[in-house]
N, C-alpha and C. Protein backbone atom coordinates (compact mmCIF):
# COMPACT_ATOMS: atom_id res chain seq x y z
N UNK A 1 31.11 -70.02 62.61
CA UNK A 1 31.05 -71.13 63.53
C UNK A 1 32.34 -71.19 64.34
N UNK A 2 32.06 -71.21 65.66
CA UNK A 2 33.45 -71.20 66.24
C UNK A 2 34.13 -72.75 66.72
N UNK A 3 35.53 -72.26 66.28
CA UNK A 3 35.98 -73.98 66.50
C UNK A 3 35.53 -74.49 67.86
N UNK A 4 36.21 -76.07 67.93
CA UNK A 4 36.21 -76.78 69.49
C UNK A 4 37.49 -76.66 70.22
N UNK A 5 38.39 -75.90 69.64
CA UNK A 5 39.44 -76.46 69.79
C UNK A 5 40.51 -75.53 69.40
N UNK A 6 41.82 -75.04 70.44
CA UNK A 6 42.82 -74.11 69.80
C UNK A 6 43.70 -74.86 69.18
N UNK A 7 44.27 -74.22 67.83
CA UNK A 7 45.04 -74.89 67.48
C UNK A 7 46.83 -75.53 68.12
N UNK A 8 46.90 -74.75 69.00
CA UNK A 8 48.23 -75.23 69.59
C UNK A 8 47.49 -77.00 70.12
N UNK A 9 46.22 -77.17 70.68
CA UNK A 9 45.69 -78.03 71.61
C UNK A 9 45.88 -79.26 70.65
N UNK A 10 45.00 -78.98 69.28
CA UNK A 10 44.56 -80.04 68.22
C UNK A 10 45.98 -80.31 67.54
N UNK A 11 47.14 -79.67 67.08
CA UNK A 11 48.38 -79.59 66.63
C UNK A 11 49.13 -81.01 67.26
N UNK A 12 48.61 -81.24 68.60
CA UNK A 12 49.47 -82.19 69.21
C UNK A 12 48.65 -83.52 69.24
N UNK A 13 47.60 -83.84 68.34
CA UNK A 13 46.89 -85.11 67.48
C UNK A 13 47.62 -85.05 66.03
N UNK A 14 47.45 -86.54 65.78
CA UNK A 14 47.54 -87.26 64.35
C UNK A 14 47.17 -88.09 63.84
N UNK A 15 47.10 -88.51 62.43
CA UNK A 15 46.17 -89.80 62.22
C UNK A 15 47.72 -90.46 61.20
N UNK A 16 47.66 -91.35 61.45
CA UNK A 16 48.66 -92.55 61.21
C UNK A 16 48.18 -93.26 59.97
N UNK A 17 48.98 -93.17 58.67
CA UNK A 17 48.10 -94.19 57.92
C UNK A 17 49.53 -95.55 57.67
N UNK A 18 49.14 -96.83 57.43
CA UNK A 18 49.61 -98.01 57.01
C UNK A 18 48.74 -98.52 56.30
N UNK A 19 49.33 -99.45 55.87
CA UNK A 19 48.50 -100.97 55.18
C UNK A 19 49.27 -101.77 54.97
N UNK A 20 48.21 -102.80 54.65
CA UNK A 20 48.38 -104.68 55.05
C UNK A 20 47.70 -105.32 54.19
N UNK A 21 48.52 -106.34 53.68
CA UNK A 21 47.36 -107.19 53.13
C UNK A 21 47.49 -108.49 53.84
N UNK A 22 48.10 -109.00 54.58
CA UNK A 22 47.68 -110.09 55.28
C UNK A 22 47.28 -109.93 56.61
N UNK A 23 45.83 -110.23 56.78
CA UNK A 23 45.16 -110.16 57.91
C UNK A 23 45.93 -110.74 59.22
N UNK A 24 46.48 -112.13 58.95
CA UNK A 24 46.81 -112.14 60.57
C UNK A 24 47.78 -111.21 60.80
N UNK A 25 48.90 -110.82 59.94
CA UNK A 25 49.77 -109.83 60.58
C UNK A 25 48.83 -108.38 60.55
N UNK A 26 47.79 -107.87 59.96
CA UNK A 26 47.24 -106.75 60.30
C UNK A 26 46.47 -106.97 61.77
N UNK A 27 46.14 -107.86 62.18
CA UNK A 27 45.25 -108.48 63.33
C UNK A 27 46.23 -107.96 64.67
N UNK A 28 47.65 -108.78 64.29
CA UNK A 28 48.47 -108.18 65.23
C UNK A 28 49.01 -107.22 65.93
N UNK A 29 49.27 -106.48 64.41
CA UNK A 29 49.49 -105.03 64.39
C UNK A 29 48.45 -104.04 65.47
N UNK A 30 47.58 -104.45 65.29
CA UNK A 30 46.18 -103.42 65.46
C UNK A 30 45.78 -103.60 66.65
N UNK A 31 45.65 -104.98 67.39
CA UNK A 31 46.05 -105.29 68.37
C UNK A 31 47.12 -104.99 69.52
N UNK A 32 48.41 -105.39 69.24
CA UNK A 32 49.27 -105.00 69.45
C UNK A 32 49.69 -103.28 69.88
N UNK A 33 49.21 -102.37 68.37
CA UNK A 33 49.19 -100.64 68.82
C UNK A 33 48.22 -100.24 69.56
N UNK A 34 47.20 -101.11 69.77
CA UNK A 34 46.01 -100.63 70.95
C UNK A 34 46.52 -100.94 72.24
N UNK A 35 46.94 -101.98 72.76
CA UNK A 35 47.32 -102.73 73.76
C UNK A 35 48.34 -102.24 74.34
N UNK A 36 49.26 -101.23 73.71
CA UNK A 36 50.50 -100.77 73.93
C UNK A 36 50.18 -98.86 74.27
N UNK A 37 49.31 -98.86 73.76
CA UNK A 37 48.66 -97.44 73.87
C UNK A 37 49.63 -96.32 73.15
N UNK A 38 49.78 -96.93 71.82
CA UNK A 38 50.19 -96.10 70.40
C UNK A 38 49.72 -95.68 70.01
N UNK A 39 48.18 -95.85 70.09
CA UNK A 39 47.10 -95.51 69.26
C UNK A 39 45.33 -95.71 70.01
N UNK A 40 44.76 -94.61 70.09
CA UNK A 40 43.75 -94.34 70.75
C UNK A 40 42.49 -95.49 69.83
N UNK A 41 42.53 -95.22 68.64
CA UNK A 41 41.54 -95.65 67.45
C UNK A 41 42.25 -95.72 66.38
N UNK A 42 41.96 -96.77 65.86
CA UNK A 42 42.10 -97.50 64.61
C UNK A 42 41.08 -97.99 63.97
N UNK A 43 41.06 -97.57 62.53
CA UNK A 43 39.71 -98.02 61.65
C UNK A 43 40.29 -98.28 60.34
N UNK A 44 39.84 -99.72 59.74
CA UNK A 44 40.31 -100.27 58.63
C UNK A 44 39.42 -100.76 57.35
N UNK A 45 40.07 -99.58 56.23
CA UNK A 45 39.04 -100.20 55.09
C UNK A 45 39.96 -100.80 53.90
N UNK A 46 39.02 -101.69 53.41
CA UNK A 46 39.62 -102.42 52.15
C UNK A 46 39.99 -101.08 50.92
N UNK A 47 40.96 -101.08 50.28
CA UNK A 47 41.21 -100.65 49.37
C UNK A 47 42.09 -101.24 48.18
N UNK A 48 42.03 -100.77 46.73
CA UNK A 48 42.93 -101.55 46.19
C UNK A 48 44.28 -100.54 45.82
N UNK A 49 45.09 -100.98 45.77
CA UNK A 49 46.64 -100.15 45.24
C UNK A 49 47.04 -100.18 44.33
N UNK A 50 47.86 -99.41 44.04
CA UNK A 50 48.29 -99.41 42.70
C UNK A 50 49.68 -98.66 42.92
N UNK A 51 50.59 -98.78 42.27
CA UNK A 51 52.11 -98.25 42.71
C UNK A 51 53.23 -99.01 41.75
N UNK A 52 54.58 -98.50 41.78
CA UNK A 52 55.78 -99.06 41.71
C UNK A 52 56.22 -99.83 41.88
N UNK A 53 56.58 -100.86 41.81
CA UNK A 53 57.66 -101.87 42.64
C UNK A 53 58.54 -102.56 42.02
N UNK A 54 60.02 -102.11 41.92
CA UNK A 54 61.07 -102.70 41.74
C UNK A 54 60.89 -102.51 40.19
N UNK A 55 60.67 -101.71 39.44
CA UNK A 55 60.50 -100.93 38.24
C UNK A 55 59.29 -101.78 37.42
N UNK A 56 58.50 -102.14 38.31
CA UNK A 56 57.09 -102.83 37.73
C UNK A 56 55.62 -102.28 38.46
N UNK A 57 54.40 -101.63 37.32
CA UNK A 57 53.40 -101.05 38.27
C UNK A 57 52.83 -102.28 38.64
N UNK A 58 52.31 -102.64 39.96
CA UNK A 58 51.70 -103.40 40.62
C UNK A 58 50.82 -103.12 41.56
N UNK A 59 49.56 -103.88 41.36
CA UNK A 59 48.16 -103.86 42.10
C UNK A 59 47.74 -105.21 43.14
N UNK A 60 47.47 -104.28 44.63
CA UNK A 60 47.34 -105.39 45.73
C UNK A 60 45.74 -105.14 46.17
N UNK A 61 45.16 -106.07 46.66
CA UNK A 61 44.06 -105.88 47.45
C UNK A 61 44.66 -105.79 49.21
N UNK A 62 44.26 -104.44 49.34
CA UNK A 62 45.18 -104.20 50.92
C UNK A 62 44.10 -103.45 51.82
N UNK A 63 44.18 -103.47 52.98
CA UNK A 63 43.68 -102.86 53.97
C UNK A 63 44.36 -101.63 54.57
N UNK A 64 43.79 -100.79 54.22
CA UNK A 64 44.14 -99.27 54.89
C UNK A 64 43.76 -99.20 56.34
N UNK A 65 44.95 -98.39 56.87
CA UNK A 65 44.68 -98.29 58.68
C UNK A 65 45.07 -97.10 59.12
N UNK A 66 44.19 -96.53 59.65
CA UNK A 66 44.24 -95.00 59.72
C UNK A 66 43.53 -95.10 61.59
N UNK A 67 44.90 -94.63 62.10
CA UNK A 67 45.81 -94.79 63.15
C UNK A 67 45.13 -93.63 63.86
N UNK A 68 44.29 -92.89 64.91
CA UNK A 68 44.44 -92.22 65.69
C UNK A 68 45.30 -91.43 66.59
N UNK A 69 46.44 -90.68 66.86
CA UNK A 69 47.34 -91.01 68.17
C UNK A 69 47.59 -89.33 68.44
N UNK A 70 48.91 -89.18 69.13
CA UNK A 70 49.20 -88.23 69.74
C UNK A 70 50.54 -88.17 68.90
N UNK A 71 50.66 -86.61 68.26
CA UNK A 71 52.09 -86.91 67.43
C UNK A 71 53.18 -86.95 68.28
N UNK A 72 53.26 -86.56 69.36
CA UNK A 72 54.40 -86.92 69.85
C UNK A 72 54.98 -88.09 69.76
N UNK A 73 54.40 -89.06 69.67
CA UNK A 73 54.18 -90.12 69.87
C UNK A 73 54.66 -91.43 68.52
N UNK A 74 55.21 -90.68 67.34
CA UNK A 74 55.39 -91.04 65.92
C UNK A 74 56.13 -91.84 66.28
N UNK A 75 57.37 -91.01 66.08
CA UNK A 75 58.80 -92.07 65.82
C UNK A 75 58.16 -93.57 67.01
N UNK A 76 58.00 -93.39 68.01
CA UNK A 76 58.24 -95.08 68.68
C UNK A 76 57.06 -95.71 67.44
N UNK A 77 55.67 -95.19 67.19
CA UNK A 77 54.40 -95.74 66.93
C UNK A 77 55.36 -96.20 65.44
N UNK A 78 55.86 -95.43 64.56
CA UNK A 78 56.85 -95.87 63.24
C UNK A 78 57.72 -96.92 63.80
N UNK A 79 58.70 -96.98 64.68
CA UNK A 79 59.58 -98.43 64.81
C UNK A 79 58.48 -99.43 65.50
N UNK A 80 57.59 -98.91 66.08
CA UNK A 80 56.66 -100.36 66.71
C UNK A 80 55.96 -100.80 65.06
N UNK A 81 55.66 -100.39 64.11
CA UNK A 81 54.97 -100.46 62.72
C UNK A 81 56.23 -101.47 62.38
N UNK A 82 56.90 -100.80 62.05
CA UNK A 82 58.22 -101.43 61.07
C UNK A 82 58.62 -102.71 61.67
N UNK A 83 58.42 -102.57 62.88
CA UNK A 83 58.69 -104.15 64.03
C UNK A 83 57.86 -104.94 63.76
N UNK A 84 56.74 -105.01 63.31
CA UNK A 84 55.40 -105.54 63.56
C UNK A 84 55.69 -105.97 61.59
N UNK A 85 56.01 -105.48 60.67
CA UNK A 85 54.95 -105.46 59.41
C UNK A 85 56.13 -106.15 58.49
N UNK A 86 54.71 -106.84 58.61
CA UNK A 86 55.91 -108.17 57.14
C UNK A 86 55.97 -107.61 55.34
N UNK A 87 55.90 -106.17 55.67
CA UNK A 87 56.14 -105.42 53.85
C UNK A 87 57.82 -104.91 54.06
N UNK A 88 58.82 -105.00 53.34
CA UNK A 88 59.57 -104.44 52.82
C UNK A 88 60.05 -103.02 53.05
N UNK A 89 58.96 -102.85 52.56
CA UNK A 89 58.55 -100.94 52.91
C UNK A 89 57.58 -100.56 53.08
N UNK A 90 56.55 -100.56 54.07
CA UNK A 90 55.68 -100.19 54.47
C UNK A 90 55.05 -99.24 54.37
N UNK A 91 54.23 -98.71 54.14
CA UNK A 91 53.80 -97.34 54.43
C UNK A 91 53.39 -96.96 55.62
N UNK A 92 54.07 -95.79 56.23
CA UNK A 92 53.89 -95.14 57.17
C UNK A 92 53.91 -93.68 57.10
N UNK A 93 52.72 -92.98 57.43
CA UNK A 93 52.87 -91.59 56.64
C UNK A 93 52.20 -91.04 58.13
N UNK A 94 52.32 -89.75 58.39
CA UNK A 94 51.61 -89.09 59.63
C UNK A 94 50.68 -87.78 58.68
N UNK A 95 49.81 -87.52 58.99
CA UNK A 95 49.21 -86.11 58.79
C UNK A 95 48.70 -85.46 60.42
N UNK A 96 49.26 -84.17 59.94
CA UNK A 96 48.52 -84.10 61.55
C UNK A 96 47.28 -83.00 61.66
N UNK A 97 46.53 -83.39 62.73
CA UNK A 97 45.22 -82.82 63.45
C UNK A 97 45.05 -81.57 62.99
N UNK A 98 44.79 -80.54 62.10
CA UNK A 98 44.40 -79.21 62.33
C UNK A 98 43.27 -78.73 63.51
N UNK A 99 42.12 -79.67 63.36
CA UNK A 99 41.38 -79.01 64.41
C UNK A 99 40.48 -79.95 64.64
N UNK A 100 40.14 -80.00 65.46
CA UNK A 100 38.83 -81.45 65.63
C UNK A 100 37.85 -81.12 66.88
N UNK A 101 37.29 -81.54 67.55
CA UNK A 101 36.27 -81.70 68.73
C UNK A 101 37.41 -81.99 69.71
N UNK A 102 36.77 -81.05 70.62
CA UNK A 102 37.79 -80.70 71.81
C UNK A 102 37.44 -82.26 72.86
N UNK A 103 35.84 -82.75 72.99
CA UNK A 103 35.85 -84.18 73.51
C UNK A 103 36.86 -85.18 72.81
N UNK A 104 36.34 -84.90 71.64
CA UNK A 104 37.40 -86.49 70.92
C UNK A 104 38.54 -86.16 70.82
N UNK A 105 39.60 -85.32 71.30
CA UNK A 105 40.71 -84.82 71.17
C UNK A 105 41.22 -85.41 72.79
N UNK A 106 40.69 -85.03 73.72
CA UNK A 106 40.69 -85.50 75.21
C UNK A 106 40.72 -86.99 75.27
N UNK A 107 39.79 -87.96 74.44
CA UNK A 107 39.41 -88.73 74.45
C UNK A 107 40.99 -89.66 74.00
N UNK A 108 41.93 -89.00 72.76
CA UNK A 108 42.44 -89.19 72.31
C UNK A 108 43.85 -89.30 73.03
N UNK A 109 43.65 -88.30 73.83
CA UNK A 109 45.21 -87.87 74.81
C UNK A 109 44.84 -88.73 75.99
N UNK A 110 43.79 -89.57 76.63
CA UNK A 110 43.63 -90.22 77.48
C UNK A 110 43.65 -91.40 77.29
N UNK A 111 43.73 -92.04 76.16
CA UNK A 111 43.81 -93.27 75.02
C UNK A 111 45.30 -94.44 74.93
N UNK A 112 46.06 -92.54 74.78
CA UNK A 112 47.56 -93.10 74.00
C UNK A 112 48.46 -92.93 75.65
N UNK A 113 49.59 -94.05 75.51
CA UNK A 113 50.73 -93.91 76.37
C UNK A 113 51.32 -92.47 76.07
N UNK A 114 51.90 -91.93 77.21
CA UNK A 114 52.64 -90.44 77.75
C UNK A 114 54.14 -90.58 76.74
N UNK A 115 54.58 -89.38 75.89
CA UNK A 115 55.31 -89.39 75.60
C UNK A 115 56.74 -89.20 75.98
């Protein structure tokens, strides 16, 4: 099957993950990185956590947000996150694009502000 897409093309997409557990500041956030054109698509599911904190394991009911964008585009989309998010330490992690649909890739670079 042949791809959609060269990899130098798809290389320069990423998907952004955070989470939130308080809705109005996730409301903002999500808002806010669309409106600013940080982020092409954003899609948010409930999940629960489980982790470290301050040498105690602790479990949140949080919303995962898995960020669409253009990697160039990280570092501002990370200080606009960290500006925006009422956690401590947030999670902000990038993975990037290996290969995807050459439409939704276009779709994606026409979405986000120019780096």
């Amino acid at each position: 099957m042949a791809k959609n897409t060269l990899p130098s093309d798809s290389e320069k997409f990423a998907v952004v993950f955070t989470t939130y557990s308080d809705d109005a500041m996730g409301k903002l956030l999500i808002h806010t990185l669309l409106e600013e054109k940080w982020a092409a698509c954003i899609q948010v599911y409930p999940v629960q956590s489980f982790y470290n904190w301050q040498g105690e394991i602790q479990s949140d009911d949080e919303k995962l947000v898995l960020i669409k964008t253009r990697r160039a585009l990280f570092d501002g989309l990370c200080a606009r996150i960290l500006s925006l998010h009422s956690y401590e330490v947030p999670e902000i992690v990038m993975l990037p694009v290996m290969d995807g649909a050459a439409d939704y890739l276009e779709w994606i670079k026409t979405n986000c502000r120019q780096a």
